[in-house]
Protein backbone atom coordinates (compact mmCIF):
# COMPACT_ATOMS: atom_id res chain seq x y z
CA UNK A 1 -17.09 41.31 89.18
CA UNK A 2 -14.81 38.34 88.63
CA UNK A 3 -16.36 36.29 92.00
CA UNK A 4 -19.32 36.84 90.36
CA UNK A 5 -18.34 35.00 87.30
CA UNK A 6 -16.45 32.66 88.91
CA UNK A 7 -19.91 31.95 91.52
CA UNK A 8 -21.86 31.72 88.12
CA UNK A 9 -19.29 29.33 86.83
CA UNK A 10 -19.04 26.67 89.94
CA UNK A 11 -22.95 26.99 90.39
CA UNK A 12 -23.89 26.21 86.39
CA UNK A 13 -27.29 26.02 85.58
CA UNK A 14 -28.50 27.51 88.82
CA UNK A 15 -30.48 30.50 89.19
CA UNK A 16 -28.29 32.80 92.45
CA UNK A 17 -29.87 35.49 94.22
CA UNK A 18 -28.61 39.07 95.27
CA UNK A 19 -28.15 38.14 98.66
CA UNK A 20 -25.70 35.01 97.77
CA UNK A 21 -23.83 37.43 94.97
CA UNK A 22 -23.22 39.69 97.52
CA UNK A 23 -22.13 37.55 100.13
CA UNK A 24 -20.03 35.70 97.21
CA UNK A 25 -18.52 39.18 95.56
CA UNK A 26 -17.82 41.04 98.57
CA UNK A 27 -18.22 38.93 101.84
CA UNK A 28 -20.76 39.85 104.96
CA UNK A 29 -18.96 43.15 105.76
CA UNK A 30 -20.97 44.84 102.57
CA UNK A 31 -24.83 45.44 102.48
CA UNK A 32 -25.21 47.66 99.26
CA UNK A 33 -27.18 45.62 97.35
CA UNK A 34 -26.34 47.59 94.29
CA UNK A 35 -22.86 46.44 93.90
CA UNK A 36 -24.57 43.01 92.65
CA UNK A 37 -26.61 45.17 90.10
CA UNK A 38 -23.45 47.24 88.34
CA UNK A 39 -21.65 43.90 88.24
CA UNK A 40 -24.56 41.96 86.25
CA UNK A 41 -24.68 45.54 83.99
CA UNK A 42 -20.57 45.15 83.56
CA UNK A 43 -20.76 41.31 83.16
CA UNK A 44 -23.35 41.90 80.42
CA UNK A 45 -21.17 43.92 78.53
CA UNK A 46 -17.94 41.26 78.58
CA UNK A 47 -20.36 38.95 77.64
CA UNK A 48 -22.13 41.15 74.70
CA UNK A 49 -20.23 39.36 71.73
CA UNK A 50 -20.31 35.58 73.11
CA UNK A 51 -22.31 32.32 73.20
CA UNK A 52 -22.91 33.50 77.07
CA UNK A 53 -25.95 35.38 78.53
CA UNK A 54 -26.78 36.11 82.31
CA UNK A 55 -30.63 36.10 82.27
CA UNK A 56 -32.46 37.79 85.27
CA UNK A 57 -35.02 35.75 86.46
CA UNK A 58 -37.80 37.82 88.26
CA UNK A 59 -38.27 37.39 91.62
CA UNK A 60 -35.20 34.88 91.92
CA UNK A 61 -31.85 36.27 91.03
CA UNK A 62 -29.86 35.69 88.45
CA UNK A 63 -28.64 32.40 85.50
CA UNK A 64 -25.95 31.89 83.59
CA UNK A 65 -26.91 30.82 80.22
CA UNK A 66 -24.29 29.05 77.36
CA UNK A 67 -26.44 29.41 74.42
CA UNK A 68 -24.64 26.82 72.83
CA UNK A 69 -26.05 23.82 74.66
């Protein structure tokens, strides 16, 4: 979950897809797509009471958002 953010973080503004969270989170060895899915859902959560959003955009993957800008 913390690659994630950190992927999120050094790719600002950018929408990522499953396939390069994946690769990102847990390297080429791991195919279960899911793993991406539960870490959005737990990210979410940290994120709940902040200026910071991760928006799922459909058909793309995922963004980052800082409401604040």
């Amino acid at each position: 979950m913390y690659r994630i953010m950190f992927a999120f973080n050094l790719q600002q503004g950018r929408t990522l897809n499953k396939k390069f969270l994946l690769l990102y989170g847990w390297g080429p060895e791991n195919n279960v797509q899911n793993n991406v899915t539960v870490a959005i859902s737990e990210l979410r959560l940290m994120l709940r009471d902040t200026e910071m959003e991760i928006m799922t955009i459909r058909g793309q993957g995922y963004r980052l958002l800082n409401m604040t800008h």
